[in-house]
N, C-alpha and C. Protein backbone atom coordinates (compact mmCIF):
# COMPACT_ATOMS: atom_id res chain seq x y z
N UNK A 1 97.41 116.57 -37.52
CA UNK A 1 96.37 115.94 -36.74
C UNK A 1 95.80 116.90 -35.69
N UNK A 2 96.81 117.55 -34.79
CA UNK A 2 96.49 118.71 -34.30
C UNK A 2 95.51 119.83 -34.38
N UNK A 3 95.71 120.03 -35.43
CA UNK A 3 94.91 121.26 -36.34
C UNK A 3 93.31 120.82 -36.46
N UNK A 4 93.20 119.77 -37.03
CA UNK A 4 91.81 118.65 -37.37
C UNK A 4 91.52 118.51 -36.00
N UNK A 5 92.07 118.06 -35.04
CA UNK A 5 90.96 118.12 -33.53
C UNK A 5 90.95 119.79 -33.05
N UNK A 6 91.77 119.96 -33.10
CA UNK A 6 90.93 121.82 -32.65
C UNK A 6 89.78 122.30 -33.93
N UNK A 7 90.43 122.29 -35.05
CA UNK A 7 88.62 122.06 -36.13
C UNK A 7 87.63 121.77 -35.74
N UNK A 8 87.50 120.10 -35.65
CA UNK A 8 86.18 119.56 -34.79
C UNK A 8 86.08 120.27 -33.58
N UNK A 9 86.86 120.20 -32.94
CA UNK A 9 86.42 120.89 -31.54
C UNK A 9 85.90 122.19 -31.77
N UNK A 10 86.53 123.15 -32.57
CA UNK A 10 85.72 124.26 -32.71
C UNK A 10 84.37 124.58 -33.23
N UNK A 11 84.53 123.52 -34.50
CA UNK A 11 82.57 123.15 -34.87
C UNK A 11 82.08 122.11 -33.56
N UNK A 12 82.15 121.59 -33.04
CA UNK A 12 81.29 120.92 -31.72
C UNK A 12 81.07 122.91 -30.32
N UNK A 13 81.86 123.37 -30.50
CA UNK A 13 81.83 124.44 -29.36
C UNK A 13 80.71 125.17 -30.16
N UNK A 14 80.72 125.65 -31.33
CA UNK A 14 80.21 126.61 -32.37
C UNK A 14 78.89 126.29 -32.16
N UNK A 15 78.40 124.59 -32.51
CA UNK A 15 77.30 124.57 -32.57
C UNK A 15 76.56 124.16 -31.05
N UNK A 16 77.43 124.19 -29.74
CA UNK A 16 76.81 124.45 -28.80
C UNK A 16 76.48 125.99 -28.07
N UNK A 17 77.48 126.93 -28.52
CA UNK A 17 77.23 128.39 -28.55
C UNK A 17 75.51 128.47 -29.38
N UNK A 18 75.77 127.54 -30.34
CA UNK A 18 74.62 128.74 -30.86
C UNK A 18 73.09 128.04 -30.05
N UNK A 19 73.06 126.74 -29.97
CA UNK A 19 72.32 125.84 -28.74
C UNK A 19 72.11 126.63 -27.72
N UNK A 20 72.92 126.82 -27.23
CA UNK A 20 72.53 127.61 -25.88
C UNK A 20 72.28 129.12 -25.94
N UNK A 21 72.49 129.69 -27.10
CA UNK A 21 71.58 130.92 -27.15
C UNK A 21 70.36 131.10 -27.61
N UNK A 22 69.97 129.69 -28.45
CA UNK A 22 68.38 129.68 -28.83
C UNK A 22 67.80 129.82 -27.29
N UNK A 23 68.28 128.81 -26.59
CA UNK A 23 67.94 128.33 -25.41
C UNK A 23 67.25 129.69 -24.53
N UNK A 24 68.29 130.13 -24.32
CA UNK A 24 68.58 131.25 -23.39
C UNK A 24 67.73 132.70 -24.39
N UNK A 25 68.00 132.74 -25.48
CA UNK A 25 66.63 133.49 -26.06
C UNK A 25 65.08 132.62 -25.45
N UNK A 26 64.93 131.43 -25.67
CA UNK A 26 63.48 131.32 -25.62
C UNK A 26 63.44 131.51 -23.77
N UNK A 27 63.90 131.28 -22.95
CA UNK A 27 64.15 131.23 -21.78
C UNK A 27 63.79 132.75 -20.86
N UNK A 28 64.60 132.93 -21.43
CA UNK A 28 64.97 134.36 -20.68
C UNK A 28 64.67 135.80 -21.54
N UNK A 29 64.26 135.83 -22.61
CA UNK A 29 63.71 136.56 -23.70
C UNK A 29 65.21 137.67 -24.03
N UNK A 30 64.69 138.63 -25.16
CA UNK A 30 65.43 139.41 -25.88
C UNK A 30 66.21 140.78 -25.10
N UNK A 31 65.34 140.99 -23.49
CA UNK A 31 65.73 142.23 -23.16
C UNK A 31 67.62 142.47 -22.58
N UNK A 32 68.40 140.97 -22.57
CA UNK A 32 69.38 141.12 -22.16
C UNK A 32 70.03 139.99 -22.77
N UNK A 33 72.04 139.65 -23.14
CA UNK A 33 71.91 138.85 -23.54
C UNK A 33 72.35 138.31 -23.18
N UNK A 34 71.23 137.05 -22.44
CA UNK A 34 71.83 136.07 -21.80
C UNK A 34 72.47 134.98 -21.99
N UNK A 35 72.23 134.68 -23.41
CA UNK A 35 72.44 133.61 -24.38
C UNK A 35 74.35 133.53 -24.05
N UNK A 36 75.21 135.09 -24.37
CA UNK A 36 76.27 135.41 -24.06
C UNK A 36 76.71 135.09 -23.05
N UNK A 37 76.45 135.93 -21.84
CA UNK A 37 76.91 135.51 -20.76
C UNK A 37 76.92 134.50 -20.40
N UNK A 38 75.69 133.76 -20.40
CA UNK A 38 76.10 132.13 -20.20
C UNK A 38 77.24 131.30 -20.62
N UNK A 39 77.17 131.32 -21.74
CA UNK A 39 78.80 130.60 -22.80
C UNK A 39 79.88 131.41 -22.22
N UNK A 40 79.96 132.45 -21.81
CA UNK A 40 80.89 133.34 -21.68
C UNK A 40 81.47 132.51 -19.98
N UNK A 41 80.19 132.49 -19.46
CA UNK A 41 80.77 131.93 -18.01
C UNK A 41 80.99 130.58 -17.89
N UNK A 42 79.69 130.03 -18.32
CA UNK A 42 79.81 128.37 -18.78
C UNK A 42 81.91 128.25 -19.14
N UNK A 43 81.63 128.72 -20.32
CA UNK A 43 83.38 128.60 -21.05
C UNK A 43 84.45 128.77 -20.05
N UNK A 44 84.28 129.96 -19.14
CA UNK A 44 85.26 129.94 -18.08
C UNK A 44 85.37 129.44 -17.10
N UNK A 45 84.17 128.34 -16.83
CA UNK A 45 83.90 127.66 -15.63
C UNK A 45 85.03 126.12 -16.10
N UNK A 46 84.52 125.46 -17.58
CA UNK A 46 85.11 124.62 -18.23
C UNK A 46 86.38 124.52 -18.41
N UNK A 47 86.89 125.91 -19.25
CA UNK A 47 88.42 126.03 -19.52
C UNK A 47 89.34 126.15 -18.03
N UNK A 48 88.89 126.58 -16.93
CA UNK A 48 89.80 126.27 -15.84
C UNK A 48 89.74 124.82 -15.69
N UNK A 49 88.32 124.39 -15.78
CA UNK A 49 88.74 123.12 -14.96
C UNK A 49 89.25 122.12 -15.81
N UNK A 50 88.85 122.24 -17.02
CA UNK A 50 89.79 121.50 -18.19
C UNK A 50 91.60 121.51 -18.00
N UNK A 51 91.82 123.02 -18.00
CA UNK A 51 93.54 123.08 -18.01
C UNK A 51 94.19 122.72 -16.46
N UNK A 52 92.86 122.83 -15.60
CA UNK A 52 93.64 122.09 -14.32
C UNK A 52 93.69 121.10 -14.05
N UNK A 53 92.76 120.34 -14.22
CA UNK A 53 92.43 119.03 -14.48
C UNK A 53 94.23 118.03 -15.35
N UNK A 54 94.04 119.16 -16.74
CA UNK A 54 95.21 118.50 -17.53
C UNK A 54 96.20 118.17 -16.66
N UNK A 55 96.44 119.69 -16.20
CA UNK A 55 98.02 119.92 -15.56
C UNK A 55 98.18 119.13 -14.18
N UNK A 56 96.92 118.19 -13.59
CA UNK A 56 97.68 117.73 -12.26
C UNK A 56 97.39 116.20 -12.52
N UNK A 57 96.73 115.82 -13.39
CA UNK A 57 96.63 113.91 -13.87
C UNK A 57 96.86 114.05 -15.36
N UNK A 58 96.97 112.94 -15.24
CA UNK A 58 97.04 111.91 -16.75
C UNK A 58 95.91 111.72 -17.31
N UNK A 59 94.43 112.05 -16.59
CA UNK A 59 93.19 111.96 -17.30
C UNK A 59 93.29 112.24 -19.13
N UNK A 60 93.77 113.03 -19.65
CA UNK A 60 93.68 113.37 -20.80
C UNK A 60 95.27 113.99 -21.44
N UNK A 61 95.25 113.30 -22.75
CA UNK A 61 96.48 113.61 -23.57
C UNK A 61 96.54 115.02 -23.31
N UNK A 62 97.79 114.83 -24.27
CA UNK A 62 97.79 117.10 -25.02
C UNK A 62 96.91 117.23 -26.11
N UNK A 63 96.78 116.28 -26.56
CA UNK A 63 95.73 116.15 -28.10
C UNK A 63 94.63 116.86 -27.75
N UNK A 64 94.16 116.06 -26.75
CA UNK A 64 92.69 116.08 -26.43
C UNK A 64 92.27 117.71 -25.54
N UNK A 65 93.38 118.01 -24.56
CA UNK A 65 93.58 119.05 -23.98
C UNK A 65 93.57 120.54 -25.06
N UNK A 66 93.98 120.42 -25.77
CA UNK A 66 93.99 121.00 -27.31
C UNK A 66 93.11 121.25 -27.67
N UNK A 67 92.46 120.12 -28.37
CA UNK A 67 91.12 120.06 -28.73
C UNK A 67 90.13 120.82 -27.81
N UNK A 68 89.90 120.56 -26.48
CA UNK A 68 89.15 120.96 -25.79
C UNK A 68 88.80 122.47 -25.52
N UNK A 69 90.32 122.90 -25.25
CA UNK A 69 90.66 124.26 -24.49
C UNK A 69 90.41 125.29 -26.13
N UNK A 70 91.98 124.80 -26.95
CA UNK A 70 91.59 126.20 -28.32
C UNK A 70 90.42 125.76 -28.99
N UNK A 71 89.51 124.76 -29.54
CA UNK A 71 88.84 124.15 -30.11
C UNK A 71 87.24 124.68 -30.08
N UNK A 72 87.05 123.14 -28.58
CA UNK A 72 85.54 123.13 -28.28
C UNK A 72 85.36 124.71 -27.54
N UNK A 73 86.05 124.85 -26.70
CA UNK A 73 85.86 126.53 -26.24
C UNK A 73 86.40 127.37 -26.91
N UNK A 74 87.21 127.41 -27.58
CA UNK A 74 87.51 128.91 -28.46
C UNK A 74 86.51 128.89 -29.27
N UNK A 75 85.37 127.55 -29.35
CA UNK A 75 84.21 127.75 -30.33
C UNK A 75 83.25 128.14 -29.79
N UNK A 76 83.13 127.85 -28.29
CA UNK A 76 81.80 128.26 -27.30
C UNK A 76 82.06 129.61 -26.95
N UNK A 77 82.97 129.82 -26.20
CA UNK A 77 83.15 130.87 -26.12
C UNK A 77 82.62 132.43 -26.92
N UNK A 78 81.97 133.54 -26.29
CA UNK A 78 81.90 134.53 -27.51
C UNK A 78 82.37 136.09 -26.94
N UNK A 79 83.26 136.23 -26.78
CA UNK A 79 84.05 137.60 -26.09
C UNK A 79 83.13 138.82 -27.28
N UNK A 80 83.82 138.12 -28.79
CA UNK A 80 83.58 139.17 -29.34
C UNK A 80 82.20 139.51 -29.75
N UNK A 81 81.07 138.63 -29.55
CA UNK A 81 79.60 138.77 -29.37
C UNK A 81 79.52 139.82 -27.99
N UNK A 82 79.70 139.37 -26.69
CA UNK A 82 80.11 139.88 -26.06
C UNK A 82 80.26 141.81 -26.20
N UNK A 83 81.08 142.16 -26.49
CA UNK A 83 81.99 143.24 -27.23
C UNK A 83 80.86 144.11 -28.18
N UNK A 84 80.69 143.52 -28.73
CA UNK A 84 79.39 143.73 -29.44
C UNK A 84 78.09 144.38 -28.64
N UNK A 85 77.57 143.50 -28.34
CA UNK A 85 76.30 143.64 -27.57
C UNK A 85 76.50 145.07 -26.86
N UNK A 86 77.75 145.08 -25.70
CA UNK A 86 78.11 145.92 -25.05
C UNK A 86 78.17 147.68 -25.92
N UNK A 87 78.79 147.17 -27.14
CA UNK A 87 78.89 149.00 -27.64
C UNK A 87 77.50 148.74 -28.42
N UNK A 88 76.65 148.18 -28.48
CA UNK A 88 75.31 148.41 -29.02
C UNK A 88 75.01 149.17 -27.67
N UNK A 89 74.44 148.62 -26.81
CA UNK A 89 73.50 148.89 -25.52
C UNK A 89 74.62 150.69 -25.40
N UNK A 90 75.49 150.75 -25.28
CA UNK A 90 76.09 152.13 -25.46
C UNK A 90 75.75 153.09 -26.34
N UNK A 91 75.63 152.62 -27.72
CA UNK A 91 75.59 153.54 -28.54
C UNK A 91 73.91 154.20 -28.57
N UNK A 92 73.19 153.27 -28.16
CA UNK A 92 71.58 153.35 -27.92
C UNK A 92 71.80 154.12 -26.50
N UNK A 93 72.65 154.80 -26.03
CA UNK A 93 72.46 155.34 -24.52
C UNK A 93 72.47 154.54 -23.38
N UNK A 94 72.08 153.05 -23.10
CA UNK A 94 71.77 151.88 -22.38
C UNK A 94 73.03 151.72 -21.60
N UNK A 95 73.62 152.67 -21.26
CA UNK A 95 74.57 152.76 -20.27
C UNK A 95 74.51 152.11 -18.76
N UNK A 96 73.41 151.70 -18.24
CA UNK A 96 73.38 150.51 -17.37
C UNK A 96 73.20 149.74 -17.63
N UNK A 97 72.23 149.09 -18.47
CA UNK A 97 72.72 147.79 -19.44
C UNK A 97 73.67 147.56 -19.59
N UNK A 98 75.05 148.15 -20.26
CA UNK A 98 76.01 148.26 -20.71
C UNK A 98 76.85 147.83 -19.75
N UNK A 99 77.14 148.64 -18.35
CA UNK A 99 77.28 148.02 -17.05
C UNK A 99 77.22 146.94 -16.34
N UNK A 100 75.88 146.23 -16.42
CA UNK A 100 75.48 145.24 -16.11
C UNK A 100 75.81 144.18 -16.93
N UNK A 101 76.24 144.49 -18.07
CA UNK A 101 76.63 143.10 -19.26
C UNK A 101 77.85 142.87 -18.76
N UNK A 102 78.97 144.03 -18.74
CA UNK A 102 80.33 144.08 -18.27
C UNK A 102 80.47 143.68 -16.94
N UNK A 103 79.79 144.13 -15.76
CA UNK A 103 79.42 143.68 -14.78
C UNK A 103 79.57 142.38 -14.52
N UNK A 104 78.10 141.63 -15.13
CA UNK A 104 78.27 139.93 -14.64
C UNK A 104 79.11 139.58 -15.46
N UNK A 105 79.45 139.48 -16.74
CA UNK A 105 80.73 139.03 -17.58
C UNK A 105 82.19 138.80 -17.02
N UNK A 106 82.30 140.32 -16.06
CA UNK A 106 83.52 139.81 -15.57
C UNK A 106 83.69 139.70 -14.41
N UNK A 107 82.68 139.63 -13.49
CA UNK A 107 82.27 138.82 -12.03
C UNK A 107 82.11 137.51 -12.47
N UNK A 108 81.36 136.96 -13.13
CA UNK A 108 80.88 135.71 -13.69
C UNK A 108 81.75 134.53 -13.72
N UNK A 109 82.59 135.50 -15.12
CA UNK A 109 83.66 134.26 -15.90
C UNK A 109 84.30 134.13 -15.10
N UNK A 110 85.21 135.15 -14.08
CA UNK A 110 85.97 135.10 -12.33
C UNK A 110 85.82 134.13 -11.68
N UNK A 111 84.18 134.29 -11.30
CA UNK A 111 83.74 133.01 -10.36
C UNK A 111 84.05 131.69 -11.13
N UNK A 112 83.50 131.90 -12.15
CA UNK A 112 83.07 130.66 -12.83
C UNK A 112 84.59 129.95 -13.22
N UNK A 113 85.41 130.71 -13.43
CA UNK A 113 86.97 129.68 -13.46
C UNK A 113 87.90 129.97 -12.46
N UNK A 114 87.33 130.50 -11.36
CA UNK A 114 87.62 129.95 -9.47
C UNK A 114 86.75 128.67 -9.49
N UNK A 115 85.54 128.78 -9.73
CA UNK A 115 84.80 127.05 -9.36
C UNK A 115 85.17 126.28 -10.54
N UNK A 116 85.73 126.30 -11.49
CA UNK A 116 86.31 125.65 -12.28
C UNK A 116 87.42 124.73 -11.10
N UNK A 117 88.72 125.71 -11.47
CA UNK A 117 89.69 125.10 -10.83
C UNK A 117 89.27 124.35 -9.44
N UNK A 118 88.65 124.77 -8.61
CA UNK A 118 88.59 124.00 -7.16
C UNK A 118 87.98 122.90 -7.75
N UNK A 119 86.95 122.70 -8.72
CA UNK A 119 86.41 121.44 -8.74
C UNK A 119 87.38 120.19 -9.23
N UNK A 120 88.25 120.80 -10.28
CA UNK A 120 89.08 119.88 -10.42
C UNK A 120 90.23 119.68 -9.63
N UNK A 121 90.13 120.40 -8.52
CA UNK A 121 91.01 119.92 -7.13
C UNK A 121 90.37 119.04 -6.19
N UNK A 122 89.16 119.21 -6.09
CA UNK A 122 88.72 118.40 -5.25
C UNK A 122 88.15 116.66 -6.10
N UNK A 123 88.21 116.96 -7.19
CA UNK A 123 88.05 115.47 -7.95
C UNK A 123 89.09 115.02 -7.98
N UNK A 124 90.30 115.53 -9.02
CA UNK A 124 91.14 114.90 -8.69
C UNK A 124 92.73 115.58 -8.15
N UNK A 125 92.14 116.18 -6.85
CA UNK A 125 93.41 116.20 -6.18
C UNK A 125 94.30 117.66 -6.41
N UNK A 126 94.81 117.79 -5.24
CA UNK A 126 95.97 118.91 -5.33
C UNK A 126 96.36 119.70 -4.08
């Protein structure tokens, strides 16, 4: 049963990764990719406050915690898009590009699952 909710969860994450990079393509256009970083931070803003959330109430099973964390975000999530992008913009010379992807990526996802966790301290408690 296990296995089948991290499945779904991973096709529900998958097809919001790819949602939010149409998005973020029509948005913000082709010169950077923002489509990434977003999911990338989005995901780390979620997965803290998801696993903190778990760990201090009863709000949600382990099932569902499961589902959520390896699943819907190991499906949103895209490190290895990510990874990608990064030794492109390198191999093209784009060595501040390159910087700047790595840059907010890992300032970003930082912030973004520090305001993760506090939010689910200040909702529910700690």
């Amino acid at each position: 049963m296990r296995l089948l909710l991290i499945c779904l969860g991973g096709a529900i994450g998958t097809g919001a990764r790819y949602l939010t990079s149409l998005w973020a393509l029509a948005a913000f256009g082709a010169a950077f990719p923002f489509g990434t970083l977003i999911v990338n931070t989005l995901g780390s803003f979620l997965i803290a406050f998801i696993v903190e959330m778990a760990g201090t109430t009863n709000v949600m099973s382990p099932d569902v915690r499961l589902m959520l964390t390896a699943g819907v975000m190991g499906g949103f999530t895209t490190y290895s898009a990510f990874n990608f992008e990064t030794m492109a913009y390198l191999r093209m010379n784009q060595w501040a590009t390159a910087l700047a992807n790595v840059g907010a990526t890992l300032l970003g996802c930082l912030a973004a699952g520090f305001a993760g966790v506090a939010l689910a301290r200040v909702l529910f408690g700690r």
